[in-house]
Protein backbone atom coordinates (compact mmCIF):
# COMPACT_ATOMS: atom_id res chain seq x y z
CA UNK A 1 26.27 -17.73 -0.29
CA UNK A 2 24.31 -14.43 -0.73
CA UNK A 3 21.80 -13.71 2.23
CA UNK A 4 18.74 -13.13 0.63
CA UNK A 5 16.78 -12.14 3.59
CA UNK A 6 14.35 -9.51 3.65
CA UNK A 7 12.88 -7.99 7.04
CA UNK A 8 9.68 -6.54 6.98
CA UNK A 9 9.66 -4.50 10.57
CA UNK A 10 6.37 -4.75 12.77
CA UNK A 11 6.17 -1.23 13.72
CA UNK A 12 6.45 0.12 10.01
CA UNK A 13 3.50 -3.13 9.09
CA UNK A 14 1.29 -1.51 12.11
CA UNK A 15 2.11 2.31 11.18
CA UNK A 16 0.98 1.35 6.95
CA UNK A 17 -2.09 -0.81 8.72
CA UNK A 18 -2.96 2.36 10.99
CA UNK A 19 -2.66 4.88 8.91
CA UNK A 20 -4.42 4.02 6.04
CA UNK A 21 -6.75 2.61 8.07
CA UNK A 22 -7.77 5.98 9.51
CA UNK A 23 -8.98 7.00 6.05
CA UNK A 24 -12.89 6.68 5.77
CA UNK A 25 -13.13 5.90 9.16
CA UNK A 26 -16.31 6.21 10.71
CA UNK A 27 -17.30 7.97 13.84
CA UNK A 28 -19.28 4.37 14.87
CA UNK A 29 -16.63 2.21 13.48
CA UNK A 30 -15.70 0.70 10.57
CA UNK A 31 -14.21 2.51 7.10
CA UNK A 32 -15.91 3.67 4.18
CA UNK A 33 -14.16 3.93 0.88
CA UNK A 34 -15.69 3.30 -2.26
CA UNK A 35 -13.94 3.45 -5.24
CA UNK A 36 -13.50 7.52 -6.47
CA UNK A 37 -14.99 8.66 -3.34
CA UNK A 38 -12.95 11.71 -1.26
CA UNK A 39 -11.65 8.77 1.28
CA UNK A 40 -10.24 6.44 -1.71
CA UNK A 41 -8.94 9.35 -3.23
CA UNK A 42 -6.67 10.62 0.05
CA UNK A 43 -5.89 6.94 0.59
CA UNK A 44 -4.45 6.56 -3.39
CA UNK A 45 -2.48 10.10 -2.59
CA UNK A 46 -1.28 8.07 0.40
CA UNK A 47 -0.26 4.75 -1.10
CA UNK A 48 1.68 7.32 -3.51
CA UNK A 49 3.81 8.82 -1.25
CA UNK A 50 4.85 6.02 -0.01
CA UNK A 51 6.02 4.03 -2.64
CA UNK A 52 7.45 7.06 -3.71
CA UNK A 53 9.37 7.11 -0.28
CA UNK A 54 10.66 3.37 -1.05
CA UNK A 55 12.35 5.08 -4.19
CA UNK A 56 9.32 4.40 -7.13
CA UNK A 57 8.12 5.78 -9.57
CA UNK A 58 4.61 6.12 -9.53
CA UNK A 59 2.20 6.15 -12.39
CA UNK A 60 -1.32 5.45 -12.60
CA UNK A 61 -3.58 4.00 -15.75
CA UNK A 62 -6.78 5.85 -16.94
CA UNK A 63 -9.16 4.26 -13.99
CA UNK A 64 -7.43 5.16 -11.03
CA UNK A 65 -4.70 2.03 -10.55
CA UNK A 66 -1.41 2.89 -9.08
CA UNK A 67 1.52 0.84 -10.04
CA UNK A 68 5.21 1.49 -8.62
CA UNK A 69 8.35 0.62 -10.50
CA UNK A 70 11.94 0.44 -9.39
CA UNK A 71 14.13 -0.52 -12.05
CA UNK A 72 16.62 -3.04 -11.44
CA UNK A 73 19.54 -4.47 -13.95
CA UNK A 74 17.38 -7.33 -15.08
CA UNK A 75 14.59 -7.26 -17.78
CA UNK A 76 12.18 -9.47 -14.64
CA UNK A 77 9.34 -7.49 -13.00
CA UNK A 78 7.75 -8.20 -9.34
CA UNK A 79 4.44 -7.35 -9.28
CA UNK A 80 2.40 -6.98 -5.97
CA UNK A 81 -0.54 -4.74 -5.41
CA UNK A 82 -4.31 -4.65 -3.50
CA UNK A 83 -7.27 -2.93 -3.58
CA UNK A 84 -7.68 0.40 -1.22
CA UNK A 85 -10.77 0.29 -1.26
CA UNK A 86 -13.31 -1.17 1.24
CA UNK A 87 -16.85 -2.60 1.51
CA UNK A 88 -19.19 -0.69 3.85
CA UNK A 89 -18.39 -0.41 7.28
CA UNK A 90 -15.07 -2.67 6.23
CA UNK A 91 -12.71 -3.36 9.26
CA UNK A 92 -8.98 -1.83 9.54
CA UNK A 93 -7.55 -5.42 9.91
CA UNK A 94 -9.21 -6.70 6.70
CA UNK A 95 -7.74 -8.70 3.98
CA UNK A 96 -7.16 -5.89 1.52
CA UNK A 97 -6.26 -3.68 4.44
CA UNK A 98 -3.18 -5.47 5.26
CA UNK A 99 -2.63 -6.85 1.90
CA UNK A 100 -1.51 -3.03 1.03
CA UNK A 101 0.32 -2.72 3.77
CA UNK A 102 2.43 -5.78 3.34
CA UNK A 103 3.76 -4.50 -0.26
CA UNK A 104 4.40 -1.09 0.46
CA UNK A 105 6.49 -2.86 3.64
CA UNK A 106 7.88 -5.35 1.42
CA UNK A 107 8.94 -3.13 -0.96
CA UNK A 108 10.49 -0.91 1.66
CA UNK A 109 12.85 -3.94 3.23
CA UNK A 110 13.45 -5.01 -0.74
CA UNK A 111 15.08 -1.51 -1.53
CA UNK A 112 17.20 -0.83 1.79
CA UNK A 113 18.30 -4.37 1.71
């Protein structure tokens, strides 16, 4: 039997939550990034470099998506994603927050496995 597990490290979830988290921040709390803004801009540049990082290639369509692709042997496709960006004043630990976050981590325990 094949062990298909797949770890997905705390510290690297809390370092992708964190970090991308700290773009838009405001002074009083909370994040600002509205979609094609300077802060959603530096956070796509972010999200980038990472899944470059994991080993994809990056590519993005004519209204700002990102999509990373590792090829594999097999004609399948896995497809995860989230929104960057954030309604006003959103919090660091919010849905689409993490959401990110999980992929890029997922995607990062996928390839090293």
């Amino acid at each position: 039997m094949v062990d298909m597990s797949l770890a997905v490290e705390p510290a690297e979830m809390k370092f992708l939550v964190e970090t991308l988290g700290a773009i838009g921040e405001q002074p009083g709390g909370g994040i600002i990034r509205h979609v094609y803004d300077q802060a959603w801009i530096a956070a796509r540049r972010q999200v980038a470099d990472w899944l470059r990082d994991a080993g994809l290639q990056v590519r993005e369509d004519a209204v700002g998506n990102l999509f990373g692709r590792l090829e594999g042997e097999r004609r399948r496709t896995i497809l995860t994603g989230s929104h960057i960006d954030t309604v006003r004043l959103g919090g660091r630990y919010e849905k689409r927050r993490t959401a990110a976050s999980t992929a890029i981590s997922g995607v990062h325990g996928a390839c090293s496995a």
